[in-house]
N, C-alpha and C. Protein backbone atom coordinates (compact mmCIF):
# COMPACT_ATOMS: atom_id res chain seq x y z
N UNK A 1 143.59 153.08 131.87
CA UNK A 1 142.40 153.30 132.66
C UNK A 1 141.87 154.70 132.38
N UNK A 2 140.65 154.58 132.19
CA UNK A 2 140.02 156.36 132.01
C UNK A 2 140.09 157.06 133.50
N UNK A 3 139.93 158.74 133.29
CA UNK A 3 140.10 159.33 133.92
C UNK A 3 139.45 159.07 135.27
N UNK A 4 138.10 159.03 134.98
CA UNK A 4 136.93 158.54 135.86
C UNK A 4 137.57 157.37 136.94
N UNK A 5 137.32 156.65 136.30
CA UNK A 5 137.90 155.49 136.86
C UNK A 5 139.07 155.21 137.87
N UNK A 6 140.21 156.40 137.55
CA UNK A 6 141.33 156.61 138.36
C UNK A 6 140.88 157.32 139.37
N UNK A 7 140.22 158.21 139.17
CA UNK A 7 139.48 159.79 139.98
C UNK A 7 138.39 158.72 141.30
N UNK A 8 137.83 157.41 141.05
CA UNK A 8 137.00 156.73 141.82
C UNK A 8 138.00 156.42 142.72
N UNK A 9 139.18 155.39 141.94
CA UNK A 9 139.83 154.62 142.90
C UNK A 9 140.89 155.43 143.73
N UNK A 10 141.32 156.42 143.22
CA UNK A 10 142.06 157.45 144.34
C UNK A 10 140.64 157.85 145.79
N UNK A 11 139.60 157.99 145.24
CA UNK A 11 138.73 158.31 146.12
C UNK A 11 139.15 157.00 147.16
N UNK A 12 138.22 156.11 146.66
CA UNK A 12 138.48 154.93 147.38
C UNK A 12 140.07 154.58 148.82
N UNK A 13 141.11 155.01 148.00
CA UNK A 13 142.00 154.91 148.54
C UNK A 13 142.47 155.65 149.66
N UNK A 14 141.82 156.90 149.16
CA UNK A 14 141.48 158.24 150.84
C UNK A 14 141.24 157.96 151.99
N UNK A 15 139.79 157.27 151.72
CA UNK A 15 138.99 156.91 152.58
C UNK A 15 139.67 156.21 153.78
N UNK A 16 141.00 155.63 153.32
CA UNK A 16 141.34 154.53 154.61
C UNK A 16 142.04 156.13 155.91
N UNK A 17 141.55 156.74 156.46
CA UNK A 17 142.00 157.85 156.94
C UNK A 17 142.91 157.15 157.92
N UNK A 18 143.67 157.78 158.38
CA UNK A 18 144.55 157.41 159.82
C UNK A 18 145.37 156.08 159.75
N UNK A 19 144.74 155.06 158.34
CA UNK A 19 145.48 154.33 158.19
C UNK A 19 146.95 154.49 158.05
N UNK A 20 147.83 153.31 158.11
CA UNK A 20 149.66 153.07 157.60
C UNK A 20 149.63 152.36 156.63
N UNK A 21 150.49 152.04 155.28
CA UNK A 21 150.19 151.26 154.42
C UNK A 21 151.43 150.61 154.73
N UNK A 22 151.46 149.60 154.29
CA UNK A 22 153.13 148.89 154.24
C UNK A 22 153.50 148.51 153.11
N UNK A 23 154.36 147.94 152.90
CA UNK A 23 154.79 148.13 151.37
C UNK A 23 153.97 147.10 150.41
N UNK A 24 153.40 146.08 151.11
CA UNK A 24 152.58 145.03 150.20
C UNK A 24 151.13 146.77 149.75
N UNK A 25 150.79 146.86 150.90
CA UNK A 25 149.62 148.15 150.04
C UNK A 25 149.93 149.23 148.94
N UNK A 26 151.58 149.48 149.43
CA UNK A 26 151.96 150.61 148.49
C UNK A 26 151.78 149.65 146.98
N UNK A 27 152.47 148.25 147.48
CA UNK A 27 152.45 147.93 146.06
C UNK A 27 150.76 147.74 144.67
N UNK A 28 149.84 147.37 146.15
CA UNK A 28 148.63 147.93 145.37
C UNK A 28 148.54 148.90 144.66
N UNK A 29 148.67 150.02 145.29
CA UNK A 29 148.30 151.37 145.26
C UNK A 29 149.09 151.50 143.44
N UNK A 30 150.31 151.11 143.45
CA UNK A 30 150.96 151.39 142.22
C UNK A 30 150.65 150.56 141.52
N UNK A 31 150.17 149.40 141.74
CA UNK A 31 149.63 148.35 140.71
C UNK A 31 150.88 147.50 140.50
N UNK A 32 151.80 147.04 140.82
CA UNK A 32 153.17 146.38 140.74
C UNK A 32 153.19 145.30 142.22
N UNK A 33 154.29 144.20 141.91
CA UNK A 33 154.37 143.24 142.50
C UNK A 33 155.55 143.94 144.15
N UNK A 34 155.46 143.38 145.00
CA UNK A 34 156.26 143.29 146.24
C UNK A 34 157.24 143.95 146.00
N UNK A 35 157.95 142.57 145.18
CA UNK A 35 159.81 143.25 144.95
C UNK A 35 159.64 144.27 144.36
N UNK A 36 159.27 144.83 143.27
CA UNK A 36 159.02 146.16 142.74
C UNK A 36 158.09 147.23 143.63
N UNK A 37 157.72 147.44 144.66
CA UNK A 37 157.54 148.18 146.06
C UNK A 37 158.78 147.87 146.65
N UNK A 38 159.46 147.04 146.60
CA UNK A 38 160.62 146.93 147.79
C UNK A 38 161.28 148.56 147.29
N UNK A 39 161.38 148.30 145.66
CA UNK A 39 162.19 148.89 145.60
C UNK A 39 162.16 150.88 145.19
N UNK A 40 160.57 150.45 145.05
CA UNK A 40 160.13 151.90 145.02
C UNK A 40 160.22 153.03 146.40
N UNK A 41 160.18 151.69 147.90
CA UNK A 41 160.05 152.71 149.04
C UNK A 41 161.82 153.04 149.32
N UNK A 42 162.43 152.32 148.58
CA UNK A 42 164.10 151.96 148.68
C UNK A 42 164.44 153.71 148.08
N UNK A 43 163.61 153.59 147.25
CA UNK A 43 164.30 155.22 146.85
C UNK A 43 164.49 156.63 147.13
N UNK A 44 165.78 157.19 147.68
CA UNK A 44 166.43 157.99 148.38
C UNK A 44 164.90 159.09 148.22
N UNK A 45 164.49 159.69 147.50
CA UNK A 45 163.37 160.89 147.52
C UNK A 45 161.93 160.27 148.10
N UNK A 46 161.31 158.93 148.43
CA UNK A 46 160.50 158.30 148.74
C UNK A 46 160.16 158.47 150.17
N UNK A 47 159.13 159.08 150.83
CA UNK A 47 159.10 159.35 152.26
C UNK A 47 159.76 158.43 153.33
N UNK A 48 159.55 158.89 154.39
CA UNK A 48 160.88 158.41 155.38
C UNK A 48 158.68 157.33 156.41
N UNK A 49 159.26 156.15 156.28
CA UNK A 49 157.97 155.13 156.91
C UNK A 49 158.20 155.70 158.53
N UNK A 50 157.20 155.38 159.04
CA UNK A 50 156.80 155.38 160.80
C UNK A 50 157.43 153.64 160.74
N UNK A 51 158.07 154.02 162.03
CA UNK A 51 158.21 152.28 162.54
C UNK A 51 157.76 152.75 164.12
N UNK A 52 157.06 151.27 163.98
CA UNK A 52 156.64 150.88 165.35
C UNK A 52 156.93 149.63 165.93
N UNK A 53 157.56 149.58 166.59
CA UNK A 53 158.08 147.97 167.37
C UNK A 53 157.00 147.25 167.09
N UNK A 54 157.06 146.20 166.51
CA UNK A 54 156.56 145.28 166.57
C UNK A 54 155.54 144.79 165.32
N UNK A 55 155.84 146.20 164.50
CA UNK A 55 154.95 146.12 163.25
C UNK A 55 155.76 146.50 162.19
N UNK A 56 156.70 147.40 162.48
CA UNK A 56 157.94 147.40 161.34
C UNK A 56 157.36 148.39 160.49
N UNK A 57 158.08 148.88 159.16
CA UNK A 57 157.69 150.31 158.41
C UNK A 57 156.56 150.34 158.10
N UNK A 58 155.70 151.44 157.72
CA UNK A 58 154.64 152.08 157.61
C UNK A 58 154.70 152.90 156.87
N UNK A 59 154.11 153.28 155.77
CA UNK A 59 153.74 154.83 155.27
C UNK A 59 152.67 155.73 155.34
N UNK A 60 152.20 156.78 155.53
CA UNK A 60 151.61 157.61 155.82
C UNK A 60 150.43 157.67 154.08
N UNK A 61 149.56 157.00 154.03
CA UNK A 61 149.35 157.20 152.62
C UNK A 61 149.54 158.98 151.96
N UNK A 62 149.00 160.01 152.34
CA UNK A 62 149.18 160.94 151.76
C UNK A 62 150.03 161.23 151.71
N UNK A 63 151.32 161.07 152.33
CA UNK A 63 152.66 161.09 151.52
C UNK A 63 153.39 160.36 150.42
N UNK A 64 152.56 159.41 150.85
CA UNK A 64 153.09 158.17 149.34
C UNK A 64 152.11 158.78 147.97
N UNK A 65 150.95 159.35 148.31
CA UNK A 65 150.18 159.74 147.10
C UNK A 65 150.66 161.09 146.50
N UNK A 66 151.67 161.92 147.09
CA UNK A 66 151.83 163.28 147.20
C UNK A 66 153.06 163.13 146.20
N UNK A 67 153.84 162.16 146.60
CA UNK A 67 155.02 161.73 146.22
C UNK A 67 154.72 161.07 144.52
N UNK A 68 153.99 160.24 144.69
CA UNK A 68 153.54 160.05 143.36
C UNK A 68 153.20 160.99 142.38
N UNK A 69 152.43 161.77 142.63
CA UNK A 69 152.44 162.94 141.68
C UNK A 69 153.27 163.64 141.66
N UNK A 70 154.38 163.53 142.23
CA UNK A 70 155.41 164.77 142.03
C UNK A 70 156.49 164.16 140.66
N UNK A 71 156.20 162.63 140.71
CA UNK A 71 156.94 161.54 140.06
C UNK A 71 155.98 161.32 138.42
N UNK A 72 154.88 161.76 138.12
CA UNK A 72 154.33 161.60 137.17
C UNK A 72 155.39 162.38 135.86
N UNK A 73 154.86 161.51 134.99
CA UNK A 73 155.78 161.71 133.55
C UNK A 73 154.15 162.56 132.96
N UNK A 74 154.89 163.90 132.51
CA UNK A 74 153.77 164.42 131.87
C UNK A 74 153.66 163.62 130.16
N UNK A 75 152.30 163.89 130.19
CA UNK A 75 151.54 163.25 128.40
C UNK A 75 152.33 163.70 127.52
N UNK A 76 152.66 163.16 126.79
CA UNK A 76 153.41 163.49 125.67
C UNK A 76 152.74 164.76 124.71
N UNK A 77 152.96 165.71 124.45
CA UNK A 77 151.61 166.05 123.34
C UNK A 77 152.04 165.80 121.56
N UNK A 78 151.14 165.52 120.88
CA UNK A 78 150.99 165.58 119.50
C UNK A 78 151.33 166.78 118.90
């Protein structure tokens, strides 16, 4: 995906303010299926979710986005 294009849909993804994501959204967000979110929020450095009776884990998106970039593989250079 070009730069642009990523730079829109992070916008996009801001926007939900005050929202919780759960792990079906995280798995949007990364572009990967369920079980592969199961196992991304599974991982010991991966923020700690809000639970709320009756709705079960939650993530805070700007911690899941914060977290992601800390996890980026830099570009290789030539």
């Amino acid at each position: 995906m070009s730069d642009t294009l990523n730079e829109i849909l992070e916008e996009l993804r801001s926007q939900r303010v005050g929202s919780l994501w759960s792990t079906a959204e995280i798995g949007v967000y990364f572009g990967v299926k369920s079980k592969t979110a199961c196992g991304i929020v599974a991982d010991p450095s991966f923020p700690d979710p809000v639970t709320a009776p009756g709705v079960g884990r939650r993530w805070l998106p700007d911690e899941v986005r914060a977290w992601a970039k800390r996890h980026r593989k830099p570009k290789r250079r030539a």
